[in-house]
PDB file of N, CA and C in Angstrom:
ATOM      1  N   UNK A   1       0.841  -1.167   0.000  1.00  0.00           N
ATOM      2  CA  UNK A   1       0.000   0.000   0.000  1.00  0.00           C
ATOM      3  C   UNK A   1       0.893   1.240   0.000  1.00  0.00           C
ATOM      4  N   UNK A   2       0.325   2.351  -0.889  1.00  0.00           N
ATOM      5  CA  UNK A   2       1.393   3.609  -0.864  1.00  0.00           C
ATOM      6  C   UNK A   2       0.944   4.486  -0.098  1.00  0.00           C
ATOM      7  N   UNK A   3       1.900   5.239   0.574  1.00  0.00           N
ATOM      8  CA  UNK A   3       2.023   5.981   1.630  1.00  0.00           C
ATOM      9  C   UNK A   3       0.916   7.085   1.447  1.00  0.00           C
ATOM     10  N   UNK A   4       0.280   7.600   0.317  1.00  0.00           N
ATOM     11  CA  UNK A   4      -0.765   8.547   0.698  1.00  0.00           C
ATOM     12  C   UNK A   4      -2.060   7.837   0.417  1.00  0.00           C
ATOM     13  N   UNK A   5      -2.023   6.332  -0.078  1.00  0.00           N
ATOM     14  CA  UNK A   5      -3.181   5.581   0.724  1.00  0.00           C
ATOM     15  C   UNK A   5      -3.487   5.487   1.779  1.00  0.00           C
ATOM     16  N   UNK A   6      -2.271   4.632   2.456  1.00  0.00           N
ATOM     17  CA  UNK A   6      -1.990   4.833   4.095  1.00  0.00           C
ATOM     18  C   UNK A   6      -2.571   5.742   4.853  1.00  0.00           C
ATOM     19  N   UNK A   7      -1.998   6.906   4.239  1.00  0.00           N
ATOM     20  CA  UNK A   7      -2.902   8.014   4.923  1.00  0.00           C
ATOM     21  C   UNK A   7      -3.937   8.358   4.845  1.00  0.00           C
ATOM     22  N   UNK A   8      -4.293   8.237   3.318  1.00  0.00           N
ATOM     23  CA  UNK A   8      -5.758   8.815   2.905  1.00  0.00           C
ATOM     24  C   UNK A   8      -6.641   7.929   3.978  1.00  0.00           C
ATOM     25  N   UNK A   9      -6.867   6.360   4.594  1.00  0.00           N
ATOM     26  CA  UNK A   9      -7.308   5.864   5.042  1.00  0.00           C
ATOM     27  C   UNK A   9      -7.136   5.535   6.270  1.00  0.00           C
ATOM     28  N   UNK A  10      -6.197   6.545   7.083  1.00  0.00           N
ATOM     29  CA  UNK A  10      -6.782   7.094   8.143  1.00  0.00           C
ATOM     30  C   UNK A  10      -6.682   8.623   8.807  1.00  0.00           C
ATOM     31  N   UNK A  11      -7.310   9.255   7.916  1.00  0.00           N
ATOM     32  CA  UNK A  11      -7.295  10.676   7.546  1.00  0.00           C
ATOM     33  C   UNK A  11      -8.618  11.013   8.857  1.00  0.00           C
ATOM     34  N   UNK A  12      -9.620  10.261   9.444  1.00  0.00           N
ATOM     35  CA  UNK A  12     -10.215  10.687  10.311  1.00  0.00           C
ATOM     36  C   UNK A  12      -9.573  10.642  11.408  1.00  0.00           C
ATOM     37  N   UNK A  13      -8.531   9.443  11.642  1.00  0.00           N
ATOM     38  CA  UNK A  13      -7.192   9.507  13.025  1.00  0.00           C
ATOM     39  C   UNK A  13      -6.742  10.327  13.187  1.00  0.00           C
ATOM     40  N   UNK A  14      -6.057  11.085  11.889  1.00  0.00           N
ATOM     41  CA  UNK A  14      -5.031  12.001  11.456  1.00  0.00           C
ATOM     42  C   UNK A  14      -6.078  13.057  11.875  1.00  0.00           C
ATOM     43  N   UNK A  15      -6.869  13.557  12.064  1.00  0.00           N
ATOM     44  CA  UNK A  15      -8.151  14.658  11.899  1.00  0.00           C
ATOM     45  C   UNK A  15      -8.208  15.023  13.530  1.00  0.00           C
ATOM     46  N   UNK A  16      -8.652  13.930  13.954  1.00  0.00           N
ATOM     47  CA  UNK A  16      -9.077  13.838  15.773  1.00  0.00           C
ATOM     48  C   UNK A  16      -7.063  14.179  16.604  1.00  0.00           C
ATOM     49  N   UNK A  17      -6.445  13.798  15.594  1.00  0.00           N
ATOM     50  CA  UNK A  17      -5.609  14.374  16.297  1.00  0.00           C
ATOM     51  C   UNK A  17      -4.734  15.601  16.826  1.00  0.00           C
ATOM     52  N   UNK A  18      -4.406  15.637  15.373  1.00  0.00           N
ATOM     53  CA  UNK A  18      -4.466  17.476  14.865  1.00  0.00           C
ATOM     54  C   UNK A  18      -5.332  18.355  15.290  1.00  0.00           C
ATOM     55  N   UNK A  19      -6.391  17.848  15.480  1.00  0.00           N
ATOM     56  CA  UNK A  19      -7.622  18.775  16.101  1.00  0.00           C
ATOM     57  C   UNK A  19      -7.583  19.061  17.690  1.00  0.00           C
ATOM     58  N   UNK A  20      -7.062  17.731  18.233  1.00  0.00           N
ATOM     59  CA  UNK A  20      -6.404  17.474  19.264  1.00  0.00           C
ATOM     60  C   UNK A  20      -5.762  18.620  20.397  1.00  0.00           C
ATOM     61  N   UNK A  21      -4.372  18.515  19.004  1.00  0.00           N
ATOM     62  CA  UNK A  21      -3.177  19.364  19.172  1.00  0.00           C
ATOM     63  C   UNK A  21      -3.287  20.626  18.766  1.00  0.00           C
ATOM     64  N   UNK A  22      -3.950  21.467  18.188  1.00  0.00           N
ATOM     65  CA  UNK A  22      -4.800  22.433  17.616  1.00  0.00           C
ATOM     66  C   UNK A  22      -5.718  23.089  19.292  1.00  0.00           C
ATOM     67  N   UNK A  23      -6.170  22.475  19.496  1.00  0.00           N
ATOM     68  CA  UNK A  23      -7.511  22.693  20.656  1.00  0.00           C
ATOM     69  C   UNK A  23      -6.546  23.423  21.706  1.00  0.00           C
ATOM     70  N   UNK A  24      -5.515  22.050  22.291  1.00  0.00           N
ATOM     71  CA  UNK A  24      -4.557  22.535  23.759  1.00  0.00           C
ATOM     72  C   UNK A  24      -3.963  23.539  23.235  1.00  0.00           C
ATOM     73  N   UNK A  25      -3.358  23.623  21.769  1.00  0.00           N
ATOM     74  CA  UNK A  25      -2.601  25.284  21.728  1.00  0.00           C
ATOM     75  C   UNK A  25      -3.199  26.831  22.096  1.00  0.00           C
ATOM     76  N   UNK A  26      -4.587  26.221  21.581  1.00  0.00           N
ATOM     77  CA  UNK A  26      -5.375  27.252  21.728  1.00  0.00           C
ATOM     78  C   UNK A  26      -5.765  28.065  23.128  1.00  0.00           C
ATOM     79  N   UNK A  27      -5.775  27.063  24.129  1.00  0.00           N
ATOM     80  CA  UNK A  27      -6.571  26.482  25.266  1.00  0.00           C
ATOM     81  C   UNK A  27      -5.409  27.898  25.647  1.00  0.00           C
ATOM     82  N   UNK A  28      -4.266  27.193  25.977  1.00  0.00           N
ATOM     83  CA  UNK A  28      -2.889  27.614  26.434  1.00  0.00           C
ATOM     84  C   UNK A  28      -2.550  28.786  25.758  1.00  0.00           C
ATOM     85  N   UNK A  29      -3.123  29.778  24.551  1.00  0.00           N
ATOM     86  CA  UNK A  29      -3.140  30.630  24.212  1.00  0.00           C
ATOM     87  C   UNK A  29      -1.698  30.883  23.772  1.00  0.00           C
ATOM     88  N   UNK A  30      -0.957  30.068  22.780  1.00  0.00           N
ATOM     89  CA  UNK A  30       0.217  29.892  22.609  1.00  0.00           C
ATOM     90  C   UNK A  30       0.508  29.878  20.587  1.00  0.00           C
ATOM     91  N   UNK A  31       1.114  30.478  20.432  1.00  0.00           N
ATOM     92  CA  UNK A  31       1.475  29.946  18.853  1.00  0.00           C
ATOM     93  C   UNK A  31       1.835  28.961  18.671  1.00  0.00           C
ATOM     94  N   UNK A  32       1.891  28.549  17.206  1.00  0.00           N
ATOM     95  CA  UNK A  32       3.189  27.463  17.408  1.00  0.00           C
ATOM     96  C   UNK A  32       4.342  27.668  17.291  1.00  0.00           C
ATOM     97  N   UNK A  33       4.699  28.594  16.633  1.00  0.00           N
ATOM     98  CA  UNK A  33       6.152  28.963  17.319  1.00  0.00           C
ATOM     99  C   UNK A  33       6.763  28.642  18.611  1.00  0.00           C
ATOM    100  N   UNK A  34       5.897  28.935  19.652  1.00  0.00           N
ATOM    101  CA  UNK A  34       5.984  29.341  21.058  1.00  0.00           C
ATOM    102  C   UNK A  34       5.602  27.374  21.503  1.00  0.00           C
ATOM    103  N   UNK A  35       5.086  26.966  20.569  1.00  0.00           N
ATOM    104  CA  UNK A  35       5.173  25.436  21.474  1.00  0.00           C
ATOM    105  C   UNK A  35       5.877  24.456  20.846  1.00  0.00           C
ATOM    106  N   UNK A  36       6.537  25.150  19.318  1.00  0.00           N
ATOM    107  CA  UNK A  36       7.741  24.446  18.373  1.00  0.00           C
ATOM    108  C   UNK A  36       9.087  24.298  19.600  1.00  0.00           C
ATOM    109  N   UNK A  37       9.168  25.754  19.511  1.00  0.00           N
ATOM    110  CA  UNK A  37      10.257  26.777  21.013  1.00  0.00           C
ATOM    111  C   UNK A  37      10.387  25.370  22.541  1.00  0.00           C
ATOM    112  N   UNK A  38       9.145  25.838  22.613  1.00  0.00           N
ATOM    113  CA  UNK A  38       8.814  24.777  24.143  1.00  0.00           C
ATOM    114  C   UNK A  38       9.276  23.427  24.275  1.00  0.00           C
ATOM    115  N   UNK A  39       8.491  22.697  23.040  1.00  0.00           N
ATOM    116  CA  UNK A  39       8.491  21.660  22.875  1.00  0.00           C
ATOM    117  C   UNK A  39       9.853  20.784  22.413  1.00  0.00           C
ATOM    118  N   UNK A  40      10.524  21.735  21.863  1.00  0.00           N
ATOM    119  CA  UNK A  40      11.637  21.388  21.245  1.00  0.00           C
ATOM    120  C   UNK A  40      11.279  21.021  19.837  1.00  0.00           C
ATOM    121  N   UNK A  41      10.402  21.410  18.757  1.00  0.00           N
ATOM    122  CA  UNK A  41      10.376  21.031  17.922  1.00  0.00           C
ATOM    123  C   UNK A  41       9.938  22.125  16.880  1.00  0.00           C
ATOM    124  N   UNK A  42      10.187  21.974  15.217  1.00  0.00           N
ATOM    125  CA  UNK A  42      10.899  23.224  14.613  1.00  0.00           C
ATOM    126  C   UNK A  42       9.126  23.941  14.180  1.00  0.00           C
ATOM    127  N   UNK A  43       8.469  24.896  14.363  1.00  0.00           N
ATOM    128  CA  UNK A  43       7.630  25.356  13.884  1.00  0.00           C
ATOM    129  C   UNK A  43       6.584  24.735  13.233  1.00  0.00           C
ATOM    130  N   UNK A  44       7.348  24.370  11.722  1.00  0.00           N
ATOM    131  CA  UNK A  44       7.118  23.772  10.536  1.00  0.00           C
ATOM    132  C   UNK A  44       6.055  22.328  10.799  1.00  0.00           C
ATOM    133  N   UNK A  45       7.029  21.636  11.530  1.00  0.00           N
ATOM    134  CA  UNK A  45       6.304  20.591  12.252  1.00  0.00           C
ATOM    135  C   UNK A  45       4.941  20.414  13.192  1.00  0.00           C
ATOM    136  N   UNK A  46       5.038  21.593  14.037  1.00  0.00           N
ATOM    137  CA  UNK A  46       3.746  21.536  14.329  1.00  0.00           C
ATOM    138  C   UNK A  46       2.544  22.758  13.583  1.00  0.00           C
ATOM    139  N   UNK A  47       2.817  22.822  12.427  1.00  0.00           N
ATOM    140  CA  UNK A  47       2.325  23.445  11.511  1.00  0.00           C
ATOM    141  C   UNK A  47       1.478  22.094  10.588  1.00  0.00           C
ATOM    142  N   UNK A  48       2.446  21.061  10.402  1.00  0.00           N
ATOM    143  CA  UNK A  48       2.530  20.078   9.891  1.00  0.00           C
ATOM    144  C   UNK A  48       1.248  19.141  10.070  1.00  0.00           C
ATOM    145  N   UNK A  49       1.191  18.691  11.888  1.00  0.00           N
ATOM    146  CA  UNK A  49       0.492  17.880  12.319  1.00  0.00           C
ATOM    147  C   UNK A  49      -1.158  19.089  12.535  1.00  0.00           C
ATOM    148  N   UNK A  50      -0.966  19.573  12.276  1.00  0.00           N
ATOM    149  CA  UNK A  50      -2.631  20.635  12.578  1.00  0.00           C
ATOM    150  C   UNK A  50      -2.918  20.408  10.782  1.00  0.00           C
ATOM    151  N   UNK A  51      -2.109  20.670  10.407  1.00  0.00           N
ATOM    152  CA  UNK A  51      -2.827  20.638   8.631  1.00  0.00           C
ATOM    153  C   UNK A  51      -2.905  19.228   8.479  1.00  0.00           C
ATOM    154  N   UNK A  52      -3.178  18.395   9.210  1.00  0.00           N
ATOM    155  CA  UNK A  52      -3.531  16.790   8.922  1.00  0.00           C
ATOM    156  C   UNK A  52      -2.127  16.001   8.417  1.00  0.00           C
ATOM    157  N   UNK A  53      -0.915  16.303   8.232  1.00  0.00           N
ATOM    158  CA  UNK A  53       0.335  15.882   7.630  1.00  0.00           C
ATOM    159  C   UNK A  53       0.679  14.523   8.236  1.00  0.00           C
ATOM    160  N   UNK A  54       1.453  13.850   8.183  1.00  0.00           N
ATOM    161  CA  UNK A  54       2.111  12.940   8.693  1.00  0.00           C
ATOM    162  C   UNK A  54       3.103  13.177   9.473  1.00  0.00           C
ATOM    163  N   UNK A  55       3.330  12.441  10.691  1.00  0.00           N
ATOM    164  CA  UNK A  55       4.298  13.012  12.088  1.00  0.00           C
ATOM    165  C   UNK A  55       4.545  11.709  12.336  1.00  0.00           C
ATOM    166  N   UNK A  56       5.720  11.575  12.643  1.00  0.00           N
ATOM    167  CA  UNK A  56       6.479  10.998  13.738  1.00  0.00           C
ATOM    168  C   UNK A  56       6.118  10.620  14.843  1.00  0.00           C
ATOM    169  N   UNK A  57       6.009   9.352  15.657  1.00  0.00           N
ATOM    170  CA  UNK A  57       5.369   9.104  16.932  1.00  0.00           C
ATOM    171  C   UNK A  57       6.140   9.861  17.662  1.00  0.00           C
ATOM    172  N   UNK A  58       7.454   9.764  17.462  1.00  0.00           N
ATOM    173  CA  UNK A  58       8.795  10.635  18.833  1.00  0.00           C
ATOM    174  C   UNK A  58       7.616  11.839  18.877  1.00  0.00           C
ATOM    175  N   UNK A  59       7.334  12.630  17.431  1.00  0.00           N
ATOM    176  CA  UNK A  59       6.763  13.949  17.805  1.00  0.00           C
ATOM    177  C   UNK A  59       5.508  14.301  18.850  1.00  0.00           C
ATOM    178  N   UNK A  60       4.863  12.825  18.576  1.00  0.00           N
ATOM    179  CA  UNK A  60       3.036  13.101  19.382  1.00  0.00           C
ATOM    180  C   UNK A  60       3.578  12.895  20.892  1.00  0.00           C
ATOM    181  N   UNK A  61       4.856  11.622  21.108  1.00  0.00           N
ATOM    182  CA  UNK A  61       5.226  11.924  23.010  1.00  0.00           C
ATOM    183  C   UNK A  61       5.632  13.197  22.849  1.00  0.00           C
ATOM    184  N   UNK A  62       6.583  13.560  22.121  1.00  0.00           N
ATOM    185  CA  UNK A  62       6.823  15.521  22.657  1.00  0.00           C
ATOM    186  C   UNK A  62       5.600  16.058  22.940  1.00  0.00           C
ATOM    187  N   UNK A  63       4.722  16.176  21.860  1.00  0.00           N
ATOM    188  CA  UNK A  63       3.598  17.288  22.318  1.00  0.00           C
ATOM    189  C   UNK A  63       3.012  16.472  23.290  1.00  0.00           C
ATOM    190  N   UNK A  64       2.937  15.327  23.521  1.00  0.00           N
ATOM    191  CA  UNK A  64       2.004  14.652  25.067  1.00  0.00           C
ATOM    192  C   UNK A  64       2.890  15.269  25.980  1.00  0.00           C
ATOM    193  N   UNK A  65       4.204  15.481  26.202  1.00  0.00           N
ATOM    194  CA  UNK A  65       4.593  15.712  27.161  1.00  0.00           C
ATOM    195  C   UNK A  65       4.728  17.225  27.663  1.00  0.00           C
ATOM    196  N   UNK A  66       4.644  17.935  26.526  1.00  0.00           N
ATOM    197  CA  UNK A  66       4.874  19.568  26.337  1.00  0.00           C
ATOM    198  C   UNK A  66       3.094  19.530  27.050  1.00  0.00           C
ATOM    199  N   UNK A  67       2.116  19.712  26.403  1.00  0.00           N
ATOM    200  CA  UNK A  67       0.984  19.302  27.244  1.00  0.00           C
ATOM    201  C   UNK A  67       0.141  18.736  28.112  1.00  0.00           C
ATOM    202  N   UNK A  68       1.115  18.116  28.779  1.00  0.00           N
ATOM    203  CA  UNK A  68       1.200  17.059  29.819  1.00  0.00           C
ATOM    204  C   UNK A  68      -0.286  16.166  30.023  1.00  0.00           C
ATOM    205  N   UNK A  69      -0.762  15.385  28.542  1.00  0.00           N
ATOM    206  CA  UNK A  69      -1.309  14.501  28.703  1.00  0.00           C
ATOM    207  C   UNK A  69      -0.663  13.133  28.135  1.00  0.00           C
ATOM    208  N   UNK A  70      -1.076  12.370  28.167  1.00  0.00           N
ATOM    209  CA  UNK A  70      -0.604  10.854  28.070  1.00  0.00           C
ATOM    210  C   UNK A  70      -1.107  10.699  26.782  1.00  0.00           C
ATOM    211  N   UNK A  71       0.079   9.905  25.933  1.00  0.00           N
ATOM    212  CA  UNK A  71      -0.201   8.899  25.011  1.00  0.00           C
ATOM    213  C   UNK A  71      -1.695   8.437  24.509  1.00  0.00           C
ATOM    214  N   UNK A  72      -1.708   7.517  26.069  1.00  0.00           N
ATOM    215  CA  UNK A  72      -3.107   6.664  25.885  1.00  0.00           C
ATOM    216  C   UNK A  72      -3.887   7.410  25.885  1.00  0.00           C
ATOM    217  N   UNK A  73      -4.563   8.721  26.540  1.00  0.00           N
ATOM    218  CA  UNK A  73      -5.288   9.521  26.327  1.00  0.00           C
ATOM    219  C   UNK A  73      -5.709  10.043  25.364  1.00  0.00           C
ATOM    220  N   UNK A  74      -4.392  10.807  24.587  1.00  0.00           N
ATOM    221  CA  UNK A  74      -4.464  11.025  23.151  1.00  0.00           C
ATOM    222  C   UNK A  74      -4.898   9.948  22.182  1.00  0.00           C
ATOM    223  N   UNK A  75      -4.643   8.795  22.167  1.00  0.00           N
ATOM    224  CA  UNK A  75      -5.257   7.714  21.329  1.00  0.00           C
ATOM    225  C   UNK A  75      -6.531   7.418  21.512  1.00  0.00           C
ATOM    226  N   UNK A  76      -6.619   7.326  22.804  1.00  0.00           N
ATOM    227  CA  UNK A  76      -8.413   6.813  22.722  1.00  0.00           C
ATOM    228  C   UNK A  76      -9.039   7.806  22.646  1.00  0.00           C
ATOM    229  N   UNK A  77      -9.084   8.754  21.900  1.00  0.00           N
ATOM    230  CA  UNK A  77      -9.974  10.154  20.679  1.00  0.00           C
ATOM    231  C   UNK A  77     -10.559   9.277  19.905  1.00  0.00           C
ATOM    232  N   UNK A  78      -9.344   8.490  19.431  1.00  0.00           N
ATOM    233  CA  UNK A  78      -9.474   8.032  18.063  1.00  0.00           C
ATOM    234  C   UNK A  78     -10.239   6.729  18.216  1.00  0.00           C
ATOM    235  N   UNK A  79     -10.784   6.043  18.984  1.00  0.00           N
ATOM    236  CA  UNK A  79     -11.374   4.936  19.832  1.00  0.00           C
ATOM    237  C   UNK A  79     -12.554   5.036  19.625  1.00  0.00           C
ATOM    238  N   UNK A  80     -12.792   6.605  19.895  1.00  0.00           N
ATOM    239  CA  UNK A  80     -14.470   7.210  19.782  1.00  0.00           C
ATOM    240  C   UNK A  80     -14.840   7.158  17.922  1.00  0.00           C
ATOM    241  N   UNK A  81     -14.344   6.974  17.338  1.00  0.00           N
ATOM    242  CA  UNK A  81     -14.664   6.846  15.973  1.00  0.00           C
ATOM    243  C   UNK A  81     -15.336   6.124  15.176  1.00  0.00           C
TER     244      UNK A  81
END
């Protein structure tokens, strides 16, 4: 299977998550600059995962941990689907 199948077919995962990570920035009243900065990770990237893109798991523990929720938390969003 090619990689923007892959994705295309789970583009509602990809959706609940970004939306996710999108929501707490907001919450926290923060750019992403300011949680690229925080988080240790480059702008671009969390520019990346809000426009539905493809990320790196290392990246979703950073932002779990920069937002101090859990993994499992963040996954079971996607549970509700």
């Amino acid at each position: 299977m090619k990689s923007k199948n892959v994705q295309k077919k789970y583009d509602k995962q990809l959706f609940a998550i970004s939306s996710y990570f999108k929501e707490l920035r907001y919450a926290e009243n923060l750019t992403q600059a300011e949680v690229g900065i925080e988080a240790g990770l480059n702008r671009n990237t969390i520019l990346n995962i809000e426009n539905i893109k493809n990320f790196k798991i290392l990246t979703l523990f950073q932002l779990c941990e920069f937002y101090r929720v859990s993994a499992s938390e963040l996954l079971s969003i996607i549970d509700e689907l």
